[in-house]
Protein backbone atom coordinates (compact mmCIF):
# COMPACT_ATOMS: atom_id res chain seq x y z
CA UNK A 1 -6.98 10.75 8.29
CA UNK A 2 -8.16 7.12 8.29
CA UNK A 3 -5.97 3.88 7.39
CA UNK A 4 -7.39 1.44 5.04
CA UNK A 5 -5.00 -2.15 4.84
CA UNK A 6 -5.78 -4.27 1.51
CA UNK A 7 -5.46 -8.03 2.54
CA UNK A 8 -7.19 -9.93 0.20
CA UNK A 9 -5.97 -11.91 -2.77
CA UNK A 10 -5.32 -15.46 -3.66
CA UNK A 11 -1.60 -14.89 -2.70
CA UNK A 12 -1.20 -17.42 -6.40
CA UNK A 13 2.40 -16.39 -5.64
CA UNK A 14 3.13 -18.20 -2.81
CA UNK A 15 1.19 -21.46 -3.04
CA UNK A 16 1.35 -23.88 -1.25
CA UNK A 17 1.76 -21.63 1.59
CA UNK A 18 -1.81 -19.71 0.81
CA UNK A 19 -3.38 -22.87 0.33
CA UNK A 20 -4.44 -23.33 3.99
CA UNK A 21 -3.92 -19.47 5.06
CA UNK A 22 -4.54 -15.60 3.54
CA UNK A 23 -1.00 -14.16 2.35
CA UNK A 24 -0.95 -11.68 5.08
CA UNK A 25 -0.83 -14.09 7.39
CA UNK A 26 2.58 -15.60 7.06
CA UNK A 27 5.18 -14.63 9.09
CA UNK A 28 7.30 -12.26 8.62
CA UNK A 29 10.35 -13.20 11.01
CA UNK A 30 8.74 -13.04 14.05
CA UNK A 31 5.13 -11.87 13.38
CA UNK A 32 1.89 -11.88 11.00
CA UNK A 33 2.92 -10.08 7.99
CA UNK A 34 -0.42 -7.85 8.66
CA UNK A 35 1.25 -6.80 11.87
CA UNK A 36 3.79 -4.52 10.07
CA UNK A 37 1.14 -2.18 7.91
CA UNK A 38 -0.92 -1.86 11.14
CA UNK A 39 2.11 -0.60 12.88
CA UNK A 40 3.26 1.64 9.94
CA UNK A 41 -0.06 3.59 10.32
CA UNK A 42 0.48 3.63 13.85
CA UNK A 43 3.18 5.02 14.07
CA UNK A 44 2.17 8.18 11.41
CA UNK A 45 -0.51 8.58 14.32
CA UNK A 46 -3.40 6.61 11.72
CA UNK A 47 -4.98 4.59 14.36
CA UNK A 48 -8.55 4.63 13.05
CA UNK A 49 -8.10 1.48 10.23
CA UNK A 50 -9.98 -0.82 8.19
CA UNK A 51 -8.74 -4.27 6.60
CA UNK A 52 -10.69 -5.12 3.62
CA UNK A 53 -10.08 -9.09 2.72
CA UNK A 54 -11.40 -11.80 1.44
CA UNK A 55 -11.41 -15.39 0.89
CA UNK A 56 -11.84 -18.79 3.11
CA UNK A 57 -9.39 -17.43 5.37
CA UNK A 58 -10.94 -14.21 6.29
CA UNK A 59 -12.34 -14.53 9.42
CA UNK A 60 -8.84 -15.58 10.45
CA UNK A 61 -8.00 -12.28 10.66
CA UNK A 62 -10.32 -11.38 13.28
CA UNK A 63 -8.97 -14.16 14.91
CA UNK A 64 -5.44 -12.92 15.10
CA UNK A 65 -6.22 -9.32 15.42
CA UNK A 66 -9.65 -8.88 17.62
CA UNK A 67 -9.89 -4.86 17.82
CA UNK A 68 -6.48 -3.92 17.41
CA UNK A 69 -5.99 -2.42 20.78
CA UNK A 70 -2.77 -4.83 21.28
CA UNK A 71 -1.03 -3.23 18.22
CA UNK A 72 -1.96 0.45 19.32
CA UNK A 73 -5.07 0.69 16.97
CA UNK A 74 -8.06 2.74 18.36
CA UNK A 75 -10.87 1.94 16.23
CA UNK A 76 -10.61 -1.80 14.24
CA UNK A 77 -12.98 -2.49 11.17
CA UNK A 78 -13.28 -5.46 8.35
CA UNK A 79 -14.58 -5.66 5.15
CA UNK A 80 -15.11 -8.23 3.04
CA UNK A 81 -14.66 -8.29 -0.64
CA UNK A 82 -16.21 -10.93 -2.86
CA UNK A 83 -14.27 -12.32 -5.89
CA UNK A 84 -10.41 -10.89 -7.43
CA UNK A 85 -11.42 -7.49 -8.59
CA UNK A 86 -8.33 -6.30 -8.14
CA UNK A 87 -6.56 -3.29 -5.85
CA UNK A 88 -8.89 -0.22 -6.67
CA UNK A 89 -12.20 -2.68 -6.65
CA UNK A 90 -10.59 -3.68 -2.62
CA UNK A 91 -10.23 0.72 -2.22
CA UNK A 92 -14.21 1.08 -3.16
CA UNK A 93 -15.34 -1.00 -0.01
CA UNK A 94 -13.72 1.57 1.77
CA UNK A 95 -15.91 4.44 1.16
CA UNK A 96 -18.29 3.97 4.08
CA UNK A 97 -15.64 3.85 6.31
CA UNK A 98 -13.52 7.02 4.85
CA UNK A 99 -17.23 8.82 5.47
CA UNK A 100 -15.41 11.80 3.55
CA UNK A 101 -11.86 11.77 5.33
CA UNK A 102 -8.72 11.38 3.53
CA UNK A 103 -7.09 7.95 3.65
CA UNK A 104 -3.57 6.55 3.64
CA UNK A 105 -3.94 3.13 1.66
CA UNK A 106 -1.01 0.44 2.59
CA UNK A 107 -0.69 -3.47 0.85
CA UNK A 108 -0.72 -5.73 3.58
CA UNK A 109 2.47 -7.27 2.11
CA UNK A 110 4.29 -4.02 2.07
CA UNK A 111 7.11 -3.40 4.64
CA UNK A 112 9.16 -0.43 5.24
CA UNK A 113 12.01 0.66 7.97
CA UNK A 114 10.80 4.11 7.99
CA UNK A 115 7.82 6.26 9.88
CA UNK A 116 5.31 7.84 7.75
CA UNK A 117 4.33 10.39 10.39
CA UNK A 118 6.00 13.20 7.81
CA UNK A 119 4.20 12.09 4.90
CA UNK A 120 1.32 11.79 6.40
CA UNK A 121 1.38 15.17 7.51
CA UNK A 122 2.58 16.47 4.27
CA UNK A 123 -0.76 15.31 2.58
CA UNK A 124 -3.01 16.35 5.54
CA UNK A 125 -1.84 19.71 4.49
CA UNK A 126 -2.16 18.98 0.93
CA UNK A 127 -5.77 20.68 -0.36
CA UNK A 128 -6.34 17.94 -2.17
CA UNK A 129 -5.80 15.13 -4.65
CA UNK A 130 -3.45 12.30 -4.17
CA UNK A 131 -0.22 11.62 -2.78
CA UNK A 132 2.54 8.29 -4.13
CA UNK A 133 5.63 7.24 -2.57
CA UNK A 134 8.31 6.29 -4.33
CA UNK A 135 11.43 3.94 -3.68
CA UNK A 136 14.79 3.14 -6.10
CA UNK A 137 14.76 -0.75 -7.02
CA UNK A 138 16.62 -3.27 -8.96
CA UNK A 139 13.47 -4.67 -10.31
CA UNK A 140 10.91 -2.05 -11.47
CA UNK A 141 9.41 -4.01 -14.37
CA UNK A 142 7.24 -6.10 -11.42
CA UNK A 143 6.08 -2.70 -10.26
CA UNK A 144 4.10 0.51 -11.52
CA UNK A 145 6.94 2.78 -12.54
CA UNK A 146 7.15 6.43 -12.74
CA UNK A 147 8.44 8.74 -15.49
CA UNK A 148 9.66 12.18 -14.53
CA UNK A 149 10.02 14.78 -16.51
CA UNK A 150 13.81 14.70 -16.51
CA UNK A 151 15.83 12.40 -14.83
CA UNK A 152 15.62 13.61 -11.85
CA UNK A 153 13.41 11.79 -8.95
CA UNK A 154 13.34 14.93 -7.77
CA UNK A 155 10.67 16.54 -10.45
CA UNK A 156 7.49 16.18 -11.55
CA UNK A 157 5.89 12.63 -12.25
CA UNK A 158 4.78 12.52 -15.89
CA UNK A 159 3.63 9.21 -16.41
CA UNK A 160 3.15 5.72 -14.13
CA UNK A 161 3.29 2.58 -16.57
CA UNK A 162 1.96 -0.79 -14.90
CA UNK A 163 4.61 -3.58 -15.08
CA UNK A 164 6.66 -1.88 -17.79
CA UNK A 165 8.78 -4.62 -19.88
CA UNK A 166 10.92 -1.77 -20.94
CA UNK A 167 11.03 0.91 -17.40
CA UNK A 168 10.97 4.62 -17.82
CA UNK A 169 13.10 4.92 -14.49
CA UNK A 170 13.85 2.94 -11.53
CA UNK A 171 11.59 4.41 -9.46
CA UNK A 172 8.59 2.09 -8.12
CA UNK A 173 5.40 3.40 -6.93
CA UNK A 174 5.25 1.16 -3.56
CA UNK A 175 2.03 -0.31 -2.04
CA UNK A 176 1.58 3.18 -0.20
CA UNK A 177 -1.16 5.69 -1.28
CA UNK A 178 -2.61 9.01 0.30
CA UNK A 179 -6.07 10.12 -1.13
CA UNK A 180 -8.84 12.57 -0.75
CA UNK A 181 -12.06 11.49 -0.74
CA UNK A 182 -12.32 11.79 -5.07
CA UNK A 183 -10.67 8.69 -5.01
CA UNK A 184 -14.01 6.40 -4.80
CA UNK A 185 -15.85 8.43 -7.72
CA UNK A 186 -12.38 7.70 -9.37
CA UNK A 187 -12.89 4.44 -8.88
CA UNK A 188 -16.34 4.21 -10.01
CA UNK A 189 -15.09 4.89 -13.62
CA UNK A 190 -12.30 2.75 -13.92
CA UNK A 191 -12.63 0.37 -16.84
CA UNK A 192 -10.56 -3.55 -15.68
CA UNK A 193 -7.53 -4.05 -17.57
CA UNK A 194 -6.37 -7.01 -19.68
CA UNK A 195 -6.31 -8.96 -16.43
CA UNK A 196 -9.43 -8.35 -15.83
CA UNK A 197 -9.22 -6.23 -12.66
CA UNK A 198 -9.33 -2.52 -11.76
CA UNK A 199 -5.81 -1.62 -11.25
CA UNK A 200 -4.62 1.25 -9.07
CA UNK A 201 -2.03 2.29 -11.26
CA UNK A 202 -5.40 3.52 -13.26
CA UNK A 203 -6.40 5.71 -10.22
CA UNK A 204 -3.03 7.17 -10.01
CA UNK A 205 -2.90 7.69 -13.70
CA UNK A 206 -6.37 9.54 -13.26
CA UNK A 207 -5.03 12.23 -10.43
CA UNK A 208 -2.22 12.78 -12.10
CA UNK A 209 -4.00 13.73 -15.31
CA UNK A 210 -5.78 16.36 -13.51
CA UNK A 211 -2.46 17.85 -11.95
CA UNK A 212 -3.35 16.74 -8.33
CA UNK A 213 -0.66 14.02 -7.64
CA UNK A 214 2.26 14.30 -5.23
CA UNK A 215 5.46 11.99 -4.55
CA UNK A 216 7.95 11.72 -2.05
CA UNK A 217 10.78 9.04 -2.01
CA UNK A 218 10.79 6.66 0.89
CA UNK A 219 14.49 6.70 2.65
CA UNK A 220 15.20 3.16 4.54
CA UNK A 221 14.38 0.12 3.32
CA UNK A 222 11.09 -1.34 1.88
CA UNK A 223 10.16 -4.05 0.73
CA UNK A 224 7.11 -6.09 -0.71
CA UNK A 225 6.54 -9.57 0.51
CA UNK A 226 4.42 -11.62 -2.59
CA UNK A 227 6.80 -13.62 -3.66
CA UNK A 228 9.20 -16.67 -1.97
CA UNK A 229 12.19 -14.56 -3.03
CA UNK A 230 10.62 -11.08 -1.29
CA UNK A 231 9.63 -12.75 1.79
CA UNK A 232 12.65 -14.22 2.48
CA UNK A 233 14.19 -10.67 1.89
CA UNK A 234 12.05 -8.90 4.17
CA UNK A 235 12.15 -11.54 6.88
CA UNK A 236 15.76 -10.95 6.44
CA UNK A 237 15.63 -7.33 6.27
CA UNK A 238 13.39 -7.15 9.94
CA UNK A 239 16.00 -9.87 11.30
CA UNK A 240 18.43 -7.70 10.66
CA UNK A 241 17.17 -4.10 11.71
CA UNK A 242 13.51 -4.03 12.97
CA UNK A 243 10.88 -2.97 11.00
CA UNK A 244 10.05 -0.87 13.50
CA UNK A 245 12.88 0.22 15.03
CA UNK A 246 14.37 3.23 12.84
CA UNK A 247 12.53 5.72 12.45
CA UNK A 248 13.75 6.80 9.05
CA UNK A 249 11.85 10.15 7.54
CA UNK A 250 10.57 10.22 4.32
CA UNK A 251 12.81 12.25 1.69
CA UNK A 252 10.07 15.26 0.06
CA UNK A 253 9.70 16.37 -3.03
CA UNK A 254 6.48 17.97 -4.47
């Protein structure tokens, strides 16, 4: 399996700060926010990874990360992606570089305490299709939100609403994505939505349709880091534990 970390983005969020620098590049306590997805695949044994940014700022990365061998990575790519198309227009550069493997997809701001070795594993054993994880929050309406069938987290996924005003459950689909290699055609026939990009909610929408999606809820901590108010808490979070310290397993449920 093959790591692909989305980095691009105008980071509108967090300006002034992405004025003179890409998002992924602030600091997160002590290091590049970029650092942390990089280790998460790592750490699940993903060392095989691709960044796909864009941007002014994108040759910064290079800059910061050369080939990756400091942070345990075996085989370092970049890709570039031209103009805000959004999450799943990012995913379709990826397609040379998946050359027909399955992929674990991580946002570059997304943080977690826990090891995704189990997942991982999990959806290498999975025949196919698609694989979300899930985490409990106080905010779901800024996320894509899942309704089960039930309320239990524990059963199956019926439906995953983008930025719901009125949320189905509190369980947010977090910036962590396993896929088989359907997942560029997918792509391919996504239509942009209202804000004019191609949103992966759509692609998760689309394997769930055809019965072929998976969850699992994320134990430990995780966090985004898009906003002032996020990247304070996950500074504060790593301050206080290491965001790569515990080595929390992932919670399963089909």
């Amino acid at each position: 399996m093959k790591g692909v970390i989305l980095a691009g983005g105008l980071g509108t969020r967090l300006r002034p700060l992405t004025l003179v620098t890409n998002k992924h590049l602030l600091p997160v306590f002590d290091r590049p926010m970029v650092h942390y997805p990089i280790e998460c695949l790592v750490r699940a044994g993903i060392n095989e990874i691709l960044i796909v940014t864009g941007g002014e700022h994108a040759g910064d990365f290079l800059k910061l990360l050369k080939n990756g061998k400091d942070l345990g990575v075996r085989h370092l790519e970049y890709a570039y992606q031209e103009g805000e198309g959004g999450i799943a227009d990012a995913l379709k550069l990826a397609e040379d570089f998946a050359d027909g493997a399955k992929v674990c997809v991580v946002l570059g701001d997304n943080i977690i305490q826990g090891n995704l070795r189990r997942a991982a594993g999990d959806f290498f054993t999975q025949p196919s299709g698609a694989k979300i994880l899930l985490k409990e929050v106080p905010d779901p309406e800024r996320f894509g939100v899942v309704r089960f069938e039930g309320d239990d987290p524990g059963g199956r996924v019926t439906e995953i609403i983008e930025k719901p005003t009125d949320p189905p459950s509190r369980y947010a689909v977090t910036g962590i994505y396993f896929y088989d290699n359907d997942v560029f055609d997918i792509c391919q026939t996504l239509k942009p939505s209202g804000r004019g990009e191609l949103e992966i909610t759509d692609v998760n929408n689309a394997y769930l349709q055809r019965g072929d999606l998976t969850h699992e809820v994320l134990d430990g901590w995780w966090t985004d880091a898009g906003t002032f108010e996020s990247l304070l808490r996950a500074a504060n979070l790593v301050a206080d534990g290491g965001a790569n310290l515990a080595e929390v397993p992932v919670v399963a449920n089909a």
